[in-house]
N, C-alpha and C. Protein backbone atom coordinates (compact mmCIF):
# COMPACT_ATOMS: atom_id res chain seq x y z
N UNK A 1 0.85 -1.18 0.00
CA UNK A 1 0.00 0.00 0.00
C UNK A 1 0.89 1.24 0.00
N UNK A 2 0.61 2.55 -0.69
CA UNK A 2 1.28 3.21 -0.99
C UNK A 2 0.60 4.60 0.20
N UNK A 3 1.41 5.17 0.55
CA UNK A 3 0.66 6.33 1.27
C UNK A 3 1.42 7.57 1.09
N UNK A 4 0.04 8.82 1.22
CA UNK A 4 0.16 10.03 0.11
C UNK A 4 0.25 11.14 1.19
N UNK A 5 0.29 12.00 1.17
CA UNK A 5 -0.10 13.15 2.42
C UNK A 5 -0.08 14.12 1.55
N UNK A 6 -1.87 14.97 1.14
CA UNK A 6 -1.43 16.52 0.60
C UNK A 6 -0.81 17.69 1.76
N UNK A 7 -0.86 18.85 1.19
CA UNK A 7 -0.46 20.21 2.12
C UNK A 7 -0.96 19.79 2.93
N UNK A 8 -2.10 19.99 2.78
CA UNK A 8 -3.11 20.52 4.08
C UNK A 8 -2.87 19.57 4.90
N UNK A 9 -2.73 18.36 4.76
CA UNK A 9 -2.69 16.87 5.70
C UNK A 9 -1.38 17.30 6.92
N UNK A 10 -0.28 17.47 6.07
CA UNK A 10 1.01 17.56 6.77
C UNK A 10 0.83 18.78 7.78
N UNK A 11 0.70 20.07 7.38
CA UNK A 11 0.31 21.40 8.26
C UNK A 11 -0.51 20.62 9.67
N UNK A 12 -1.22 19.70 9.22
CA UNK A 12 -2.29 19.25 10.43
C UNK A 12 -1.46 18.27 11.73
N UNK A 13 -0.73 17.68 10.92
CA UNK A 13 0.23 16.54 11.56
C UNK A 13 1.13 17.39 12.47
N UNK A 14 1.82 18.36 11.39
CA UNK A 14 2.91 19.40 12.49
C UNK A 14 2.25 19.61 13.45
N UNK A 15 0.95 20.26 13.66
CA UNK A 15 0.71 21.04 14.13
C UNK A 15 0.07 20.04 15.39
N UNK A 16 -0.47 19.14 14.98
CA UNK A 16 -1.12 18.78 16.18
C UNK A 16 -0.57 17.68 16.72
N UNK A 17 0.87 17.22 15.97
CA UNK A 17 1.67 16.07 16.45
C UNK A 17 2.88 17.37 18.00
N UNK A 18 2.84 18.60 18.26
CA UNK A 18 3.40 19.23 18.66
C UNK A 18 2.68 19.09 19.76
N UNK A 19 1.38 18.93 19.80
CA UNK A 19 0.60 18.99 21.39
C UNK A 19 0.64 17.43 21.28
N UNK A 20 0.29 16.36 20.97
CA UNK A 20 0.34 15.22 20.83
C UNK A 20 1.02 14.45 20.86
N UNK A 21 2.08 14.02 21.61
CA UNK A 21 3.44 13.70 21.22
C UNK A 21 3.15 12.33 20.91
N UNK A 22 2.27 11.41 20.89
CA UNK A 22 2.47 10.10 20.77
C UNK A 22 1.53 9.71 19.38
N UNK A 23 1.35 11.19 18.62
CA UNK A 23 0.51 11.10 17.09
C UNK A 23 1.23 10.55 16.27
N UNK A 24 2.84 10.59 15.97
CA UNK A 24 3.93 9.86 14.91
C UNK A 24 3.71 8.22 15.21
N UNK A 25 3.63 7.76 16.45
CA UNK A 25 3.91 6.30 16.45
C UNK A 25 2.23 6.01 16.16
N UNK A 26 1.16 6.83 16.44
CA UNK A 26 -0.35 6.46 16.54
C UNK A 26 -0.67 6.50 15.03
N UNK A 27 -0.08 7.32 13.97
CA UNK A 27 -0.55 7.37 12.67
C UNK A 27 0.33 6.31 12.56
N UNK A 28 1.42 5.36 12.30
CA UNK A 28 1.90 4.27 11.92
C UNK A 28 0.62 3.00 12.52
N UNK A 29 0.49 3.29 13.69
CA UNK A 29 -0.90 1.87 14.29
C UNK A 29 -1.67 1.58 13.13
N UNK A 30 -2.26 3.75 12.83
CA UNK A 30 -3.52 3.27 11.60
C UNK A 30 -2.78 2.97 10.31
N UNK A 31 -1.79 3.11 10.05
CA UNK A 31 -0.86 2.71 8.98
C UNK A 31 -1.20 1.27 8.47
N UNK A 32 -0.90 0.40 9.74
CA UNK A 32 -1.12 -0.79 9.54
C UNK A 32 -2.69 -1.71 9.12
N UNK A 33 -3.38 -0.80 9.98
CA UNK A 33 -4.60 -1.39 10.23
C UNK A 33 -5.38 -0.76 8.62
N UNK A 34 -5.45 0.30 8.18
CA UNK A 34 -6.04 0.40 6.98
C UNK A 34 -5.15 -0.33 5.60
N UNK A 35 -3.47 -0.89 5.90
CA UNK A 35 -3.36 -1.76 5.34
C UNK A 35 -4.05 -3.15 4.60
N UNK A 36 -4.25 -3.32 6.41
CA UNK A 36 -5.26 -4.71 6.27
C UNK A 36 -6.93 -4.15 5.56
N UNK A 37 -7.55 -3.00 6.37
CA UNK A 37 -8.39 -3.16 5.29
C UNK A 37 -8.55 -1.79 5.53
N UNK A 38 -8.48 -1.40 4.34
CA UNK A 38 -8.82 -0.03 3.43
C UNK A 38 -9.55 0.51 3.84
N UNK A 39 -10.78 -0.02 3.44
CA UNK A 39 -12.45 0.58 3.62
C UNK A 39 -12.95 0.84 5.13
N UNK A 40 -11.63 0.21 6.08
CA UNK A 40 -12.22 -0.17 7.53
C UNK A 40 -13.07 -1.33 7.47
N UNK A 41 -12.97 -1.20 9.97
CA UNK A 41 -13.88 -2.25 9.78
C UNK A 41 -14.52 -1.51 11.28
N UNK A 42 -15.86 -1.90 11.34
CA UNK A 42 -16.54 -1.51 12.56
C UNK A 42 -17.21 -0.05 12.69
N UNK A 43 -17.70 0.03 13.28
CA UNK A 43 -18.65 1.73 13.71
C UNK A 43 -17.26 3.39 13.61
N UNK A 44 -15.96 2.76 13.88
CA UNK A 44 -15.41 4.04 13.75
C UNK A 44 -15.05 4.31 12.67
N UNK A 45 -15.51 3.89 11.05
CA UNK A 45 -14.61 4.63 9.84
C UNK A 45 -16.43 4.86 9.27
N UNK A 46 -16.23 6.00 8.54
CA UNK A 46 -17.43 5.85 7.88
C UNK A 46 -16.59 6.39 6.41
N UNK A 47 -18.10 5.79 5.29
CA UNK A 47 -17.63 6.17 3.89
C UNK A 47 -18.13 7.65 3.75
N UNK A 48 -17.46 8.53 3.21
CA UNK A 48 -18.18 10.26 2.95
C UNK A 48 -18.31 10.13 1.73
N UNK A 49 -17.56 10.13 0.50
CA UNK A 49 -17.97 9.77 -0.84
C UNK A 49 -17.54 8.21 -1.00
N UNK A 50 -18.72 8.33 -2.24
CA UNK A 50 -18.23 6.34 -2.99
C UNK A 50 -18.26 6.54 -4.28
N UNK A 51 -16.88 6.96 -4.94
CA UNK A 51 -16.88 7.05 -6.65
C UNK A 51 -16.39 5.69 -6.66
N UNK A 52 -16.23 5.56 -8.24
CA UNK A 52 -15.99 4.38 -8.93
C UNK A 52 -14.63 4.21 -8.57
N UNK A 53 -13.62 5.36 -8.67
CA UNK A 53 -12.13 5.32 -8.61
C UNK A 53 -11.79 5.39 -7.17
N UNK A 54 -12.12 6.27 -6.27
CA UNK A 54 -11.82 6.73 -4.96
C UNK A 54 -12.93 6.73 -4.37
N UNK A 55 -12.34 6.17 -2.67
CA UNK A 55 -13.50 6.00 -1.94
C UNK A 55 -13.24 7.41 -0.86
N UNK A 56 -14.13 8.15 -0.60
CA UNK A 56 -13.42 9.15 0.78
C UNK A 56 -13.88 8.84 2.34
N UNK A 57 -13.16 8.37 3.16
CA UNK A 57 -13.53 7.79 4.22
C UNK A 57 -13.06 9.29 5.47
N UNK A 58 -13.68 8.86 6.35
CA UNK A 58 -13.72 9.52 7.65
C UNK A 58 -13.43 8.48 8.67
N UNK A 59 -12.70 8.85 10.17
CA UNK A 59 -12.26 7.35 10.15
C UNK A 59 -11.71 8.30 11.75
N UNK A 60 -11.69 7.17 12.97
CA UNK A 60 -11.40 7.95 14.01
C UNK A 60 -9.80 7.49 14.28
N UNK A 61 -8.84 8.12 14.49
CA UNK A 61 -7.34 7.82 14.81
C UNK A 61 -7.11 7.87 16.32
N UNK A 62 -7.31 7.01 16.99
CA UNK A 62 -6.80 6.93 18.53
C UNK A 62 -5.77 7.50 18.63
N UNK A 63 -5.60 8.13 19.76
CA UNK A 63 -4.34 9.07 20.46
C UNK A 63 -4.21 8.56 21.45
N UNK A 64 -2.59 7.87 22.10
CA UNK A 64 -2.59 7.35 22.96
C UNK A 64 -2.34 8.77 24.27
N UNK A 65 -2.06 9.26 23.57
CA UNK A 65 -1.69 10.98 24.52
C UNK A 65 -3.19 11.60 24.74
N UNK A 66 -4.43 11.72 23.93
CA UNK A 66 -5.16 11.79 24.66
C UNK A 66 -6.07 11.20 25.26
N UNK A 67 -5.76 9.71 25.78
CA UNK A 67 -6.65 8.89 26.84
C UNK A 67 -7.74 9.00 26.76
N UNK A 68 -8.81 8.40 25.34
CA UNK A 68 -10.04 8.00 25.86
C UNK A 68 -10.76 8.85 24.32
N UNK A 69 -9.70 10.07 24.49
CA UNK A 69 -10.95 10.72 23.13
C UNK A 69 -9.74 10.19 21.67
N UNK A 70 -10.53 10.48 20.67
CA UNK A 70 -9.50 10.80 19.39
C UNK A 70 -9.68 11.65 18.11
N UNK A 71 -8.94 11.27 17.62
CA UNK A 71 -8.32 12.26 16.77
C UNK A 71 -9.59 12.11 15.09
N UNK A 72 -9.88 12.94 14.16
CA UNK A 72 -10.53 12.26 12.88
C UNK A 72 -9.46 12.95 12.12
N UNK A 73 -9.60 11.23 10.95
CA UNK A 73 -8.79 11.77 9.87
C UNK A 73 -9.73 11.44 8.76
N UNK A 74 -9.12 12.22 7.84
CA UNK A 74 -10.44 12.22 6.28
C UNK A 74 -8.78 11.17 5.62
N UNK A 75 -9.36 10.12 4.51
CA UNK A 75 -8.82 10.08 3.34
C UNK A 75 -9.16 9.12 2.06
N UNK A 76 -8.35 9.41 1.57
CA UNK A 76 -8.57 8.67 0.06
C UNK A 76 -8.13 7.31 0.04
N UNK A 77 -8.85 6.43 -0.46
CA UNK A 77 -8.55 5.19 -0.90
C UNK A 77 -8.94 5.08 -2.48
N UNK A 78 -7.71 4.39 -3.36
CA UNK A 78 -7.88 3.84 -4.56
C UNK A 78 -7.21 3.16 -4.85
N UNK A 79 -8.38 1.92 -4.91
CA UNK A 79 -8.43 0.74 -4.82
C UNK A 79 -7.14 0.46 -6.39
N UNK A 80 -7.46 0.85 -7.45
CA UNK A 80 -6.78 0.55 -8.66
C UNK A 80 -5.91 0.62 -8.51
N UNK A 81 -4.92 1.96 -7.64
CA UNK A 81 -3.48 2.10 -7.51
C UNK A 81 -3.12 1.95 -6.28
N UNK A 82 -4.06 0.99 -5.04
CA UNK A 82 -3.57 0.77 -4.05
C UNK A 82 -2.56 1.61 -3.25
N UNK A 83 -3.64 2.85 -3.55
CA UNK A 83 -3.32 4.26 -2.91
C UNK A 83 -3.56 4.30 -1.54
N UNK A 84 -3.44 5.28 -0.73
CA UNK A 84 -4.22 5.93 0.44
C UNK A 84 -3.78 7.49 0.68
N UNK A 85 -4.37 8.40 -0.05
CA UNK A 85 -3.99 9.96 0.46
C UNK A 85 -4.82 10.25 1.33
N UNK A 86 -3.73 10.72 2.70
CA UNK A 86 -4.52 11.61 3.85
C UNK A 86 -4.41 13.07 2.93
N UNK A 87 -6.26 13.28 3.78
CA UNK A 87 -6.37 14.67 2.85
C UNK A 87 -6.38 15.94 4.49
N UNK A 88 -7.15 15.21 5.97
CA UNK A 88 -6.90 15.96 6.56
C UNK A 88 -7.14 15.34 8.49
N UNK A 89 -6.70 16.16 8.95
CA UNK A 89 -6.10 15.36 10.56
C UNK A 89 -6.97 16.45 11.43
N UNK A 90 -7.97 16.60 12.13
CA UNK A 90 -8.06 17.14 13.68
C UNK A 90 -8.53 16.83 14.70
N UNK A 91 -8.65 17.49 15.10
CA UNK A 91 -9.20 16.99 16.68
C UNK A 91 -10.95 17.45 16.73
N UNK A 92 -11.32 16.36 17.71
CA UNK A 92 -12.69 16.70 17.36
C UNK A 92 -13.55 18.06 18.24
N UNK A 93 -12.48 18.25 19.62
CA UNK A 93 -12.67 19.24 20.36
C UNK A 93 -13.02 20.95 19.41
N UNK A 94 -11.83 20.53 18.86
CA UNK A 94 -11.78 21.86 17.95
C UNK A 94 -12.04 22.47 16.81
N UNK A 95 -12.76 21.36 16.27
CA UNK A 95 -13.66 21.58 15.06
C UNK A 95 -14.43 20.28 15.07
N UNK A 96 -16.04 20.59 14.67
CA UNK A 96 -17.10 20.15 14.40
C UNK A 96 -17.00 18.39 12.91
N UNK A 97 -16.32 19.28 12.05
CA UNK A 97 -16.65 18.10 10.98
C UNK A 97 -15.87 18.88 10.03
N UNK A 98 -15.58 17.94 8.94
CA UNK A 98 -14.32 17.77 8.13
C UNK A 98 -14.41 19.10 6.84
N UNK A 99 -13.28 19.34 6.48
CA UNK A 99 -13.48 20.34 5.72
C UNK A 99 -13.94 20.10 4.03
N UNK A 100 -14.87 20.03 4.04
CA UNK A 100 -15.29 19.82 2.40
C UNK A 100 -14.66 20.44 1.58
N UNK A 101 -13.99 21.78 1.50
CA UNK A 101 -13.86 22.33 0.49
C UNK A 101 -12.51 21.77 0.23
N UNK A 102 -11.50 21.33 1.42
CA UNK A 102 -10.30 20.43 0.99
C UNK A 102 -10.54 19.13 0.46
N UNK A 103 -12.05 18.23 0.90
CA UNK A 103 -12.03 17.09 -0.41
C UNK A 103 -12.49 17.00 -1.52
N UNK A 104 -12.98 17.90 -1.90
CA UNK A 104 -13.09 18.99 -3.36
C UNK A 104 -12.43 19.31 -4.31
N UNK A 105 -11.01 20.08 -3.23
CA UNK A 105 -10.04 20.06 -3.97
C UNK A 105 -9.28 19.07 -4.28
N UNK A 106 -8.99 18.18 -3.35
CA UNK A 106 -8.10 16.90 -3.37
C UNK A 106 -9.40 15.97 -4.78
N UNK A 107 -10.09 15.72 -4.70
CA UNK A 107 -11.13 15.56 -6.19
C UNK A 107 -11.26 15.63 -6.99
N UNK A 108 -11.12 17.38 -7.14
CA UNK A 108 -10.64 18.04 -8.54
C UNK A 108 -8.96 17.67 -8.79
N UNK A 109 -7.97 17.83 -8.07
CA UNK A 109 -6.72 17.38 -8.17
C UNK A 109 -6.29 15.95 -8.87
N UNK A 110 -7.03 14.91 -8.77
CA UNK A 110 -6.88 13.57 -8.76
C UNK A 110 -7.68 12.96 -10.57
N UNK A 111 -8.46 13.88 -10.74
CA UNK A 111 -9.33 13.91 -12.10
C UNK A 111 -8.72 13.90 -13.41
């Protein structure tokens, strides 16, 4: 499996791997686990779009630094090039729900 990170993804990682210190080894956990399966499995990933090429998932990233709550990440799966681009990383304290107009762009980008 190949894995992608746009701008916006990385800015999110700096930024919130700085209060987070245990987010570098916690994004390798989900590393593995959307290895095994892509699409997820269970009540914490949901699908946001379902094209033919790319699937866009929402998906919760445990933080072992913050005990109990976690983290959402948005991203891309394609299946054909056994892709996975993270499109974006936050916390759920501090914002409501995912930014559409970045999987839009990441959409239009990929076309």
């Amino acid at each position: 499996m190949n894995f992608n990170e746009v701008d916006g993804f990385s800015k999110d990682f700096k930024r919130l791997s700085r209060k987070y210190r245990s987010l570098p080894d916690d994004l390798i956990e989900f590393k593995k686990i959307i290895s095994e399966f892509p699409l997820g499995s269970g009540k914490h990933f949901a699908i946001l779009h379902n094209y033919e090429h790319v699937k866009i998932l929402k998906a919760r990233l445990f933080c072992r630094y913050l005990k109990g709550s976690s983290l959402r990440i948005i991203y891309a799966y394609r299946g054909t090039m056994a892709t996975i681009d993270f499109i974006q990383l936050y916390f759920k304290g501090e914002q409501e729900n995912e930014d559409k107009n970045r999987i839009h762009e990441f959409l239009s980008s990929i076309k």
